[in-house]
Protein backbone atom coordinates (compact mmCIF):
# COMPACT_ATOMS: atom_id res chain seq x y z
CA UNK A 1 0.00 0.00 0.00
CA UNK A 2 1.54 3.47 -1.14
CA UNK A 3 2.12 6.01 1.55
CA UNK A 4 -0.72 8.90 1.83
CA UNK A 5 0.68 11.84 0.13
CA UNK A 6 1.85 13.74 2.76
CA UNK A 7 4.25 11.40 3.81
CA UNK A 8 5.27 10.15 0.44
CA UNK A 9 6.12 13.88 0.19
CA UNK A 10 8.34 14.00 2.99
CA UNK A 11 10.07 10.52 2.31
CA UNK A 12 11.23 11.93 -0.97
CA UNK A 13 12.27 14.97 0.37
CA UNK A 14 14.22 12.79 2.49
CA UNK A 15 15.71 11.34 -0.11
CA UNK A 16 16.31 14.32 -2.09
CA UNK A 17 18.19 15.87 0.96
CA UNK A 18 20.24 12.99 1.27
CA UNK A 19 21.22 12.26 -2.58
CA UNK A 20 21.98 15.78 -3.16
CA UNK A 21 23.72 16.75 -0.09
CA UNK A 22 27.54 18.21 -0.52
CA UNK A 23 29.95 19.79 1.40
CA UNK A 24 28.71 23.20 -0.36
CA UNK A 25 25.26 22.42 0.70
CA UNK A 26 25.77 20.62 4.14
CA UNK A 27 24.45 22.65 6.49
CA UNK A 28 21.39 23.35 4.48
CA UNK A 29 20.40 19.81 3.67
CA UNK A 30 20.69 18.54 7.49
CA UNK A 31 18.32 20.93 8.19
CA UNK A 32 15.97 20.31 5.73
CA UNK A 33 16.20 16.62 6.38
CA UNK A 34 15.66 17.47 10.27
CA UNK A 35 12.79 19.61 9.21
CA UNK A 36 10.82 16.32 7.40
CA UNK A 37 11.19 13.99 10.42
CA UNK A 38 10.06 16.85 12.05
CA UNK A 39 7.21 17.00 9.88
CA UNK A 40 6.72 13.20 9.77
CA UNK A 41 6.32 13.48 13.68
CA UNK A 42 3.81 16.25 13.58
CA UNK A 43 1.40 14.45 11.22
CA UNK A 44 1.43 10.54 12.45
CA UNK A 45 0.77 9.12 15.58
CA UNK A 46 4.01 7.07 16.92
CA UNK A 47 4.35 3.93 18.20
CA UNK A 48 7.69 2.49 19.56
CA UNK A 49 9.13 0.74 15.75
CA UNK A 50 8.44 4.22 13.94
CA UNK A 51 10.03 6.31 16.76
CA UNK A 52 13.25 4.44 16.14
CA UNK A 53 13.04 4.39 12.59
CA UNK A 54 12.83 8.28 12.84
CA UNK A 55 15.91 8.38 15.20
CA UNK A 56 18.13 5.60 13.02
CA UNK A 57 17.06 8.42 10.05
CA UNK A 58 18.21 11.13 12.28
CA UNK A 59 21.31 9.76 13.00
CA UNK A 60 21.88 8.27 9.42
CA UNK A 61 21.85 12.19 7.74
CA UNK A 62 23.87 13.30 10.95
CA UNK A 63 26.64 10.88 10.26
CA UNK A 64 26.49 11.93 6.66
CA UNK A 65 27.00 15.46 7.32
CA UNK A 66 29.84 14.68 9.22
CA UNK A 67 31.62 12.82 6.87
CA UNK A 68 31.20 15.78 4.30
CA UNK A 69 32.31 18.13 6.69
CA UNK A 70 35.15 15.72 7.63
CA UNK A 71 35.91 15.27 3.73
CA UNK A 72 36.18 19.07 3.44
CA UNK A 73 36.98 19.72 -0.46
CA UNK A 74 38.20 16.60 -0.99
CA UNK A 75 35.06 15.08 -0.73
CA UNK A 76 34.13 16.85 -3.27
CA UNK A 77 36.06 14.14 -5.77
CA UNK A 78 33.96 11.13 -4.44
CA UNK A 79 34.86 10.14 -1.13
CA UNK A 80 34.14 6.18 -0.68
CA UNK A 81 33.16 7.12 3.24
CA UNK A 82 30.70 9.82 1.98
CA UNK A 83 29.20 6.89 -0.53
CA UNK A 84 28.99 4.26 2.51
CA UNK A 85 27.37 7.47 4.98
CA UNK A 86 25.03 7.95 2.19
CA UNK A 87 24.00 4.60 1.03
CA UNK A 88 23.47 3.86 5.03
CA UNK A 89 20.96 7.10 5.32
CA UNK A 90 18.87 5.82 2.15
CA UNK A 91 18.84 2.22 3.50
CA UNK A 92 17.34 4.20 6.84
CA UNK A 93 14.60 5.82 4.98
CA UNK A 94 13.82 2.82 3.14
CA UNK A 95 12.99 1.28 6.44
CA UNK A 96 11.61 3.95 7.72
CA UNK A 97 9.37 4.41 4.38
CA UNK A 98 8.30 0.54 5.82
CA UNK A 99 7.30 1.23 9.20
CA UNK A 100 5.03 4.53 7.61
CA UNK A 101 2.91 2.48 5.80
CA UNK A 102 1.05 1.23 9.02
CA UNK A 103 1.08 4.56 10.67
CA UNK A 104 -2.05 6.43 11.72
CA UNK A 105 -2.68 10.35 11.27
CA UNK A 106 -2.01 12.22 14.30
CA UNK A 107 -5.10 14.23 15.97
CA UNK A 108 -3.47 17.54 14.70
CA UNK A 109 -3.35 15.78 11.11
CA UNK A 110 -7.31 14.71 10.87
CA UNK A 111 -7.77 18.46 12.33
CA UNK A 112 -5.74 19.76 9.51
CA UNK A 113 -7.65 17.69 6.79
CA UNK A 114 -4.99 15.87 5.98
CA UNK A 115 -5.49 12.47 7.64
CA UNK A 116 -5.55 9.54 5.61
């Protein structure tokens, strides 16, 4: 079962954030990756699986920032550690794309109209 739209939107934010993210961009990507869980969090209710999948997420882009910060320019030639930081953080919200599909809307989603 596909994910209601609002999440689907977020997940491939998600994704976006974490495919396109460079050491020129850094800064700007973590936070827009922060902002979606955010998001996510705001619109479904949690239960203990999804709550970690968020974290693991969390932690995935963190540890990918990192290692473009650590990289500093010459991560901008294709670091193998950047690869690994970011094939880890997709892997993350592929799972975490799993544990949405059984989620619930949250009270203030169904108030906002956007409860699936």
């Amino acid at each position: 079962m596909p994910l209601p739209g609002t999440l689907a939107a977020e997940i491939a934010a998600l994704r976006t954030a974490v495919r396109s993210i460079d050491l020129m961009n850094a800064a700007y990507q973590g936070r827009n990756a922060t902002a979606s869980l955010q998001n996510l969090r705001t619109w479904i209710k949690h239960d203990e699986a999804i709550e970690h999948a968020l974290a693991v997420v969390q932690q995935r882009c963190d540890e990918l920032e990192d290692e473009i910060n650590d990289a500093g320019l010459s991560g901008l030639q294709g670091d193998p550690e950047i690869e690994r930081a970011r094939q880890k953080a997709l892997a993350a919200i592929g799972e975490l794309e799993e544990q949405l599909a059984s989620a619930r809307p949250s009270q203030q989603a169904v108030i906002s109209g956007i409860g699936w």
